[in-house]
N, C-alpha and C. Protein backbone atom coordinates (compact mmCIF):
# COMPACT_ATOMS: atom_id res chain seq x y z
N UNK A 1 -47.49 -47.86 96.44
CA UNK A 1 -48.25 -48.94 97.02
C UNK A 1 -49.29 -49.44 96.02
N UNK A 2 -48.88 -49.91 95.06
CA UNK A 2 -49.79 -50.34 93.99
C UNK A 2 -49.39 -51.95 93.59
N UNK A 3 -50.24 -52.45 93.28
CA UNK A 3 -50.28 -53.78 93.03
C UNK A 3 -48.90 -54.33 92.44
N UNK A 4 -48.22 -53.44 91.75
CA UNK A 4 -46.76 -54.36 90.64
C UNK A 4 -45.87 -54.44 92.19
N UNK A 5 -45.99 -53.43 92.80
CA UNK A 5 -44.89 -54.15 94.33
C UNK A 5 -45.44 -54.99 95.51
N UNK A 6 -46.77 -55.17 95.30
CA UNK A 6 -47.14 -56.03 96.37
C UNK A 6 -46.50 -57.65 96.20
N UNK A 7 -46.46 -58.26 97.94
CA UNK A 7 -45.95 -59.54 97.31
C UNK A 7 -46.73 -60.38 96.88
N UNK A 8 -48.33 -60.43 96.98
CA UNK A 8 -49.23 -61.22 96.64
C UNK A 8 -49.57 -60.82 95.22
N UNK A 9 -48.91 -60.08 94.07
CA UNK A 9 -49.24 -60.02 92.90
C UNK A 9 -48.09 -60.64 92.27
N UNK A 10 -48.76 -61.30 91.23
CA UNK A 10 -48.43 -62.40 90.10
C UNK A 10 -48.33 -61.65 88.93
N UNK A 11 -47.57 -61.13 87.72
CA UNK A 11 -47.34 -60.95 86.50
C UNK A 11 -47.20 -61.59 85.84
N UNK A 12 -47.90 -61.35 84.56
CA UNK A 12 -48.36 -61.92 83.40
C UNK A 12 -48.87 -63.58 83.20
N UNK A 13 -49.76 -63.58 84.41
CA UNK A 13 -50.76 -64.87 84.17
C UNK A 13 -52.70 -64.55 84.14
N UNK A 14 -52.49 -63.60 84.48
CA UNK A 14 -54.03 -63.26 83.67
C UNK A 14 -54.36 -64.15 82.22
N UNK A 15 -53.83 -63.76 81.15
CA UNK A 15 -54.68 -64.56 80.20
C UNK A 15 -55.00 -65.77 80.32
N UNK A 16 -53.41 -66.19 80.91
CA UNK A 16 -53.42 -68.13 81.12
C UNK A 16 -54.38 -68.77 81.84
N UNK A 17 -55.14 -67.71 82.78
CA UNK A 17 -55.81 -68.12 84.27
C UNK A 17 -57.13 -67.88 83.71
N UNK A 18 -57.37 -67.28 82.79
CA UNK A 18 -59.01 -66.31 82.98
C UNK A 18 -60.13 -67.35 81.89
N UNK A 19 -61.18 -67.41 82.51
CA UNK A 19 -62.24 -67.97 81.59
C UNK A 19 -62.30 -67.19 80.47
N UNK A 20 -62.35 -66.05 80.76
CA UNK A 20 -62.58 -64.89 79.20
C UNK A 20 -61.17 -64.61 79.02
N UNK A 21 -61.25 -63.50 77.85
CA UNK A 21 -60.08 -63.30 77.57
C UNK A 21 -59.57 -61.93 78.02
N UNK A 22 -58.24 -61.50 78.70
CA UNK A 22 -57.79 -60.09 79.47
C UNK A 22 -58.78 -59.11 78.04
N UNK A 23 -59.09 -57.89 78.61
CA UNK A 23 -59.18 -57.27 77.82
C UNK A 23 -58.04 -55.88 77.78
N UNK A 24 -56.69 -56.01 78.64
CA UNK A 24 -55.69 -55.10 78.94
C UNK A 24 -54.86 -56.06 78.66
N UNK A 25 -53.59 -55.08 78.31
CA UNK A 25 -52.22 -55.89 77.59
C UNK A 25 -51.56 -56.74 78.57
N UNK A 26 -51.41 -57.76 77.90
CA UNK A 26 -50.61 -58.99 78.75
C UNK A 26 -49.65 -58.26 80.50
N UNK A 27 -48.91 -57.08 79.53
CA UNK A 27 -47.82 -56.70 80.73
C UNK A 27 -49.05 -55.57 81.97
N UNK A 28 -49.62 -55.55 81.55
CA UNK A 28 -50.30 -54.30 82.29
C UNK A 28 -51.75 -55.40 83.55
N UNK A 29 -51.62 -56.50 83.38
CA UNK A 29 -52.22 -57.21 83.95
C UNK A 29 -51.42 -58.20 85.08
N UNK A 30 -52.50 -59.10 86.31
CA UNK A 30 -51.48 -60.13 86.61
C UNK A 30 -52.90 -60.57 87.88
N UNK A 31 -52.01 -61.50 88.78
CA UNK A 31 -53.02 -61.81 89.28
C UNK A 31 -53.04 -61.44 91.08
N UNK A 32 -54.07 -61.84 91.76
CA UNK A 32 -53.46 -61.27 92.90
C UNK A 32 -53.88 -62.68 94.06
N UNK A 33 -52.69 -62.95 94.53
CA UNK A 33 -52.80 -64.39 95.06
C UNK A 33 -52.89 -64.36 96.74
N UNK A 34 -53.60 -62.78 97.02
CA UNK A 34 -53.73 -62.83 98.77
C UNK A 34 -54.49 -63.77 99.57
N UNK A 35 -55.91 -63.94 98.58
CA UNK A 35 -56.80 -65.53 98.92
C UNK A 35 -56.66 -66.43 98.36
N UNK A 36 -57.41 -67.46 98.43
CA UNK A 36 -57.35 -68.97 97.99
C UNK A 36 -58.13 -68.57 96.69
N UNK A 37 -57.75 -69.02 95.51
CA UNK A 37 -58.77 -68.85 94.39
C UNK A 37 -60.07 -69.55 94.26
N UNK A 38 -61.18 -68.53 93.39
CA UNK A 38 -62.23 -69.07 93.91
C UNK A 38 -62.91 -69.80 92.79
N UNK A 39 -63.59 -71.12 93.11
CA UNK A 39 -64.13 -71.41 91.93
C UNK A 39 -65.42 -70.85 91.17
N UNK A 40 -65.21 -71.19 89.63
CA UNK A 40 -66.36 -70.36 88.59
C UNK A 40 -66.72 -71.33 87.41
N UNK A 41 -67.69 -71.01 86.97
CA UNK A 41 -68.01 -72.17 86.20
C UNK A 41 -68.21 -71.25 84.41
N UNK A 42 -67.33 -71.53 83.65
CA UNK A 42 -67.23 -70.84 82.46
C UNK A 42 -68.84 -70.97 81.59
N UNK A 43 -68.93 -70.47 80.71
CA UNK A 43 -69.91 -70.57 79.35
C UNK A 43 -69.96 -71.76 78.67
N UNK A 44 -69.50 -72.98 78.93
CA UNK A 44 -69.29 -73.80 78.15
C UNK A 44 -69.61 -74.92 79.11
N UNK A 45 -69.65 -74.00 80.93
CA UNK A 45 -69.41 -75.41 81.70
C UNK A 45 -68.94 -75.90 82.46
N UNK A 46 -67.59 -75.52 82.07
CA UNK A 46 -66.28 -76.67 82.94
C UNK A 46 -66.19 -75.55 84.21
N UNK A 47 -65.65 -76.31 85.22
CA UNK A 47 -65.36 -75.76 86.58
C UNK A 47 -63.69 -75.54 86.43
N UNK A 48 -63.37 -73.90 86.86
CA UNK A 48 -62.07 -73.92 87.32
C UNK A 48 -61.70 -72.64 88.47
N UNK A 49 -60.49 -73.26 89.12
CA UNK A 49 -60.55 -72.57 90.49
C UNK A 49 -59.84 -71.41 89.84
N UNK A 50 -59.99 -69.95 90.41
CA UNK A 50 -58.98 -68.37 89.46
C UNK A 50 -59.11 -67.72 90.61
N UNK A 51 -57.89 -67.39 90.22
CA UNK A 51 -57.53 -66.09 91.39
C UNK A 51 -57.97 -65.11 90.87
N UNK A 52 -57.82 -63.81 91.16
CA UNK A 52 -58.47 -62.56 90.74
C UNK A 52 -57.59 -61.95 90.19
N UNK A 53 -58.20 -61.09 88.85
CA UNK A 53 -57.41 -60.59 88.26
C UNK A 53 -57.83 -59.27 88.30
N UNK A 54 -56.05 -58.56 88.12
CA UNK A 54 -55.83 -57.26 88.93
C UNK A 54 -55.20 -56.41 88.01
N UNK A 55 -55.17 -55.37 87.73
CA UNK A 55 -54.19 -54.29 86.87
C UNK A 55 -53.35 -53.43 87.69
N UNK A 56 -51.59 -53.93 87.58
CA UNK A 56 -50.77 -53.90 87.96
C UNK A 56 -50.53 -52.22 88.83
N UNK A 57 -51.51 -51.43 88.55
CA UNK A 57 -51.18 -49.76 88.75
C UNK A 57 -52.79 -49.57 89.79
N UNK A 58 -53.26 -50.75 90.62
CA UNK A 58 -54.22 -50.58 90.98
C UNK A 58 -53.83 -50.53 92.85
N UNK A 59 -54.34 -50.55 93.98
CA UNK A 59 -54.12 -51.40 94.97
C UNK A 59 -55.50 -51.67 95.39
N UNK A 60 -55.22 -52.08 96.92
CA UNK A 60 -56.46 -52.50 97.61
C UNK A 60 -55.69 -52.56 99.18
N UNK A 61 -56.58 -52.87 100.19
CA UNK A 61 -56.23 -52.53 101.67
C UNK A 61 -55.45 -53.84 102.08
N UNK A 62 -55.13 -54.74 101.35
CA UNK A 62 -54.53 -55.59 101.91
C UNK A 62 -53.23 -55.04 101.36
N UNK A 63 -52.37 -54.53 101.00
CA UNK A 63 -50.95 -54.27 100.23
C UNK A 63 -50.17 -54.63 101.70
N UNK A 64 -49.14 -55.46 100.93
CA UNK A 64 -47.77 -55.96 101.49
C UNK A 64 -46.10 -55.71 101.06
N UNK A 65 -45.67 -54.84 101.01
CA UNK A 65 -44.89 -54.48 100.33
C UNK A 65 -44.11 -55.93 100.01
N UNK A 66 -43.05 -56.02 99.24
CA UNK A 66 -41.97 -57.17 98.91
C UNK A 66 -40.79 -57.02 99.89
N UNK A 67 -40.63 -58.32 100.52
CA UNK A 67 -39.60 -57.93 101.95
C UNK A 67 -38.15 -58.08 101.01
N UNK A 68 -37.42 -57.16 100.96
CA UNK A 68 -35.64 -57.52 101.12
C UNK A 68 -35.32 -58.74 101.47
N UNK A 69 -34.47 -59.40 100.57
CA UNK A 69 -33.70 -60.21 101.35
C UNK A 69 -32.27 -60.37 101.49
């Protein structure tokens, strides 16, 4: 029950998404899309909406497993 099988986790869009830069390897990261992403305002300024970023071997109390189809 860890984040790489939940269905609300996203792989390998952390770097693409993040104001800073991942500081964990591309594959070992991702994002987790259970809420609406929230907006943040970077170092430079600009406004952008990000989901939260999660390390794939982590969970949390919302876990959903991935349904069969």
């Amino acid at each position: 029950m860890t984040c790489s099988s939940c269905m609300h986790f996203t792989a390998k869009s952390a770097s693409d998404a993040t104001v800073q830069p991942a500081t964990e390897p591309l594959g070992a990261v991702g994002v987790c899309r259970r809420w609406p992403p929230r907006m943040t305002r970077s170092n430079s300024g600009h406004i952008a909406s990000l989901f939260p970023n999660v390390h794939r071997a982590h969970a949390c109390g919302e876990y959903q497993g991935v349904i069969p189809c």
